[in-house]
Protein backbone atom coordinates (compact mmCIF):
# COMPACT_ATOMS: atom_id res chain seq x y z
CA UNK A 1 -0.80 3.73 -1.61
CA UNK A 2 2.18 2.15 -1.93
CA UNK A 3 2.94 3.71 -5.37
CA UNK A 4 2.60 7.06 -4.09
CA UNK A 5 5.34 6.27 -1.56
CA UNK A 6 7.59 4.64 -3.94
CA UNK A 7 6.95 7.92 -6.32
CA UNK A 8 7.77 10.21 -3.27
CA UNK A 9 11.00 8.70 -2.47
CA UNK A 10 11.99 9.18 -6.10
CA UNK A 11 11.45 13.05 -5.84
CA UNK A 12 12.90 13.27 -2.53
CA UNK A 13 16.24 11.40 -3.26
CA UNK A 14 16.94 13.57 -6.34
CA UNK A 15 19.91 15.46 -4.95
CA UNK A 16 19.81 19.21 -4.98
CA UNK A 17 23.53 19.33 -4.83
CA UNK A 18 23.49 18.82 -8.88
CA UNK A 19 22.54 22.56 -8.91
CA UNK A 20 25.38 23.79 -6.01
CA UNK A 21 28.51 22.03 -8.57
CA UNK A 22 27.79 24.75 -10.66
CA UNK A 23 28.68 27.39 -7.68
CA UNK A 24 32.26 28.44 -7.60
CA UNK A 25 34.30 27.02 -4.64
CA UNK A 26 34.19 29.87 -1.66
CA UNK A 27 37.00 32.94 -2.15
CA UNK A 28 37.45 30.96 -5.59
CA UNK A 29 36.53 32.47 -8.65
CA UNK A 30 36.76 30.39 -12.08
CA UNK A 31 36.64 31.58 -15.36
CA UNK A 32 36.92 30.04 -19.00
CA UNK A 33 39.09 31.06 -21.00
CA UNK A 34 38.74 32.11 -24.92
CA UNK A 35 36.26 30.98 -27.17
CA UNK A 36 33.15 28.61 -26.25
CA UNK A 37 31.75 28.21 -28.91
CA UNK A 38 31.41 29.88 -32.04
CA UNK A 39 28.31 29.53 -34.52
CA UNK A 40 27.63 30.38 -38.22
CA UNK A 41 24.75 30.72 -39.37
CA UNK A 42 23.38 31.42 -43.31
CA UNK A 43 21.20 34.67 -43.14
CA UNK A 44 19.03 36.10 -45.29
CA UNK A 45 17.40 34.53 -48.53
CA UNK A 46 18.69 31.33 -50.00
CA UNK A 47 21.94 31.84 -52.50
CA UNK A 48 22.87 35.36 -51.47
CA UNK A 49 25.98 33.98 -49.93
CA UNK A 50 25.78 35.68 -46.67
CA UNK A 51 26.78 34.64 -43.10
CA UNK A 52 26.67 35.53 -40.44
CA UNK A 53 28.90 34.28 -36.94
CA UNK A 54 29.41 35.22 -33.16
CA UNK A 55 31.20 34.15 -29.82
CA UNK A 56 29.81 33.37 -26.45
CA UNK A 57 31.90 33.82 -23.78
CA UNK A 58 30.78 31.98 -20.65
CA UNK A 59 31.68 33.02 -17.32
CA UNK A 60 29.92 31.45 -13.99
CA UNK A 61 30.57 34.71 -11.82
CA UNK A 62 27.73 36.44 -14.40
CA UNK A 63 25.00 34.01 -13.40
CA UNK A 64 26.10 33.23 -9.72
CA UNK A 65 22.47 34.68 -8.68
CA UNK A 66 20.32 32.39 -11.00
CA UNK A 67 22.46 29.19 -9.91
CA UNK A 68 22.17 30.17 -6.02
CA UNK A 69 18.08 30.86 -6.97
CA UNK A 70 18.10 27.16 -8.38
CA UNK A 71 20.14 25.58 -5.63
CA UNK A 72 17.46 27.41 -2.97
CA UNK A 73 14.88 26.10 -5.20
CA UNK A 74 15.98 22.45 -5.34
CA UNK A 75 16.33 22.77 -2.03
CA UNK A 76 12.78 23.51 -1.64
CA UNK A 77 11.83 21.27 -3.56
CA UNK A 78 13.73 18.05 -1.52
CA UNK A 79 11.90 19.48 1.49
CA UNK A 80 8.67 19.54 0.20
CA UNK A 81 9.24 15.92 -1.03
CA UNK A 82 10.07 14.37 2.34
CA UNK A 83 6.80 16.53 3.93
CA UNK A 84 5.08 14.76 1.09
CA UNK A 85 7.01 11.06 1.49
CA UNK A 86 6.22 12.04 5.68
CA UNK A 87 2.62 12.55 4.73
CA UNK A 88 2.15 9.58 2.17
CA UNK A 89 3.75 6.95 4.93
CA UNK A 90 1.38 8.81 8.19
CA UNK A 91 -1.56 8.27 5.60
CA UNK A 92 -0.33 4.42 5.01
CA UNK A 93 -0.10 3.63 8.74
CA UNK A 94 -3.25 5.53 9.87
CA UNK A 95 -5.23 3.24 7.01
CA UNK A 96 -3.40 0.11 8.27
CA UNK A 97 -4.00 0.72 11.82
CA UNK A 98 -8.04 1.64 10.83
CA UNK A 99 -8.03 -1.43 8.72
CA UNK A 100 -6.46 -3.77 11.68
CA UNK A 101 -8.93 -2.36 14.15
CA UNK A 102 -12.17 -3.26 11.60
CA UNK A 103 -10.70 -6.78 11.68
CA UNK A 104 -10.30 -7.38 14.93
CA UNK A 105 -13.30 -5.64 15.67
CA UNK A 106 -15.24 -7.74 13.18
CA UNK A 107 -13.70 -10.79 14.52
CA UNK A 108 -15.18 -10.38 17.90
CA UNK A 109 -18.31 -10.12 16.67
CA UNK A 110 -18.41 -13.02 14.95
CA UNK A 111 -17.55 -15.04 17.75
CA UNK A 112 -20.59 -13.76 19.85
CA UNK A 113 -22.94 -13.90 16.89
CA UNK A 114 -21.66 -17.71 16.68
CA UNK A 115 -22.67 -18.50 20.21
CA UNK A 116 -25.95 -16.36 19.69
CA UNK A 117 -26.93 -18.67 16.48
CA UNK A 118 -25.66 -21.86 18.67
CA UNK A 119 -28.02 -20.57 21.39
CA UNK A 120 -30.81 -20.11 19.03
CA UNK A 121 -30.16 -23.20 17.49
CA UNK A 122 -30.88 -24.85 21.13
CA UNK A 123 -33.37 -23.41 21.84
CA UNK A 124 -35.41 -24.39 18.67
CA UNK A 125 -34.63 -28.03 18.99
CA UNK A 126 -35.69 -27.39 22.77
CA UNK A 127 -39.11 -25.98 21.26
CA UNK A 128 -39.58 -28.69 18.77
CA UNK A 129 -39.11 -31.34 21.24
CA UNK A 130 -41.33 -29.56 24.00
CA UNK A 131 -43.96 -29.76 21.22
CA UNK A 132 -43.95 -33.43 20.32
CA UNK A 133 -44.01 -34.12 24.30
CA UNK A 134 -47.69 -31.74 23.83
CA UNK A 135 -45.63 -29.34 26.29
CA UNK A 136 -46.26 -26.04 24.39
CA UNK A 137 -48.20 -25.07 21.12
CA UNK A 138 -46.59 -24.78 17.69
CA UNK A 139 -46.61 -21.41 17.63
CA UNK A 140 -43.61 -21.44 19.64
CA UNK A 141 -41.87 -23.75 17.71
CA UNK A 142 -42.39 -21.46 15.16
CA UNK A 143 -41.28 -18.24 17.25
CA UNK A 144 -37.80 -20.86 18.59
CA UNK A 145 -37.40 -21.06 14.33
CA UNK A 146 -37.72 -17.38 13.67
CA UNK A 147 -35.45 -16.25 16.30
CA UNK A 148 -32.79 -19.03 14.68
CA UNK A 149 -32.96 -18.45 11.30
CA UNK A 150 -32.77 -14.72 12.07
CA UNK A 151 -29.53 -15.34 14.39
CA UNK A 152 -27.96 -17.33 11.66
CA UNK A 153 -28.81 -14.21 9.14
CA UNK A 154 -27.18 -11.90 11.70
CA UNK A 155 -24.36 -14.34 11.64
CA UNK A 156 -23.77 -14.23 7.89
CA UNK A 157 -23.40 -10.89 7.67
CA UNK A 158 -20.78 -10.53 10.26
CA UNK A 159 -18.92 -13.14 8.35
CA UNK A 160 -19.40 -11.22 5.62
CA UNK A 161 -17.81 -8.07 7.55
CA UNK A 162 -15.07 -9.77 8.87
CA UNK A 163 -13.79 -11.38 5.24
CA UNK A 164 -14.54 -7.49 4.24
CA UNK A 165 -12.49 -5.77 6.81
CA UNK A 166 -9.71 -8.49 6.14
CA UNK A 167 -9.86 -7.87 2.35
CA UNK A 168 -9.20 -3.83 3.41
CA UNK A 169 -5.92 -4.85 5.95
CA UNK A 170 -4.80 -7.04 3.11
CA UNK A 171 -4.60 -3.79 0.43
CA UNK A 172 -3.99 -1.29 3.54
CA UNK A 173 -0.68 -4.07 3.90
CA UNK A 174 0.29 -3.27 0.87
CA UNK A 175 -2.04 -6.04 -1.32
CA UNK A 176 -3.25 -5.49 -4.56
């Protein structure tokens, strides 16, 4: 994301006003004088000697339309780069702010699926030692174990969404 911003800002800092020097100055009119530039050129086959020349005679007043078409154009084009650059950076902060909220969201669940497992946990060891005393049947002991090992799995994989969410802030910030 953040090359597509840098690229925007390129195109949207490229000044239209290269096109407007090329309008006259208002209730100003310029013109060149004489000869711009003259070109010969050999004609025809090779070794029959003839040439052939002309003048071009520049004069802005004769394409004051197209320059004021390419200064409306650039100018177009500059606006459509800052909606673009506006776009990009609303796009960057809406994927930051997403990214943030996955954390922090991710984060909170750890912490309850840590004191679930450290429940669990309890209450096995509970089970285990109500079954040496001859309080309660193994089977329990073995139900206590389930429910741990299952709170521990749960417990896992929200540490496994939480390092993912944080790996997604860290690009949405701008990692790589």
């Amino acid at each position: 994301m953040t090359f597509a911003v840098e690229h925007v800002q390129a195109v949207a800092h490229s000044p239209a006003g290269v096109e407007q020097g090329e309008l006259p100055a208002a209730g100003h009119h310029r013109r060149k004088r004489g000869l711009c530039r003259a070109r010969i050129q050999r004609g025809g086959e090779p070794g029959d000697g003839a040439l052939r020349g002309g003048a071009v005679i520049s004069w802005p007043a004769l394409s004051l339309g197209r320059v004021r078409a390419e200064v409306v154009a650039a100018q177009a084009r500059e606006a459509a780069a800052r909606a673009e650059y506006s776009r990009v950076v609303l796009a960057a902060m809406e994927e930051m702010e997403n990214a943030l909220t996955r954390y922090r969201t991710a984060r909170v669940r750890v912490e309850r699926l840590q004191e679930a497992s450290a429940a669990s946990e309890r209450a096995a060891e509970l089970a285990r030692l109500r079954f040496s005393e001859g309080v309660t049947a193994f089977l329990q002991v073995l139900d206590a174990q389930r429910t741990e090992l299952e709170a521990q799995d749960r417990l896992a994989q929200g540490r496994t969404d939480a390092a993912t969410a944080y790996a997604a802030l860290y690009k949405a910030a701008g990692g790589r």
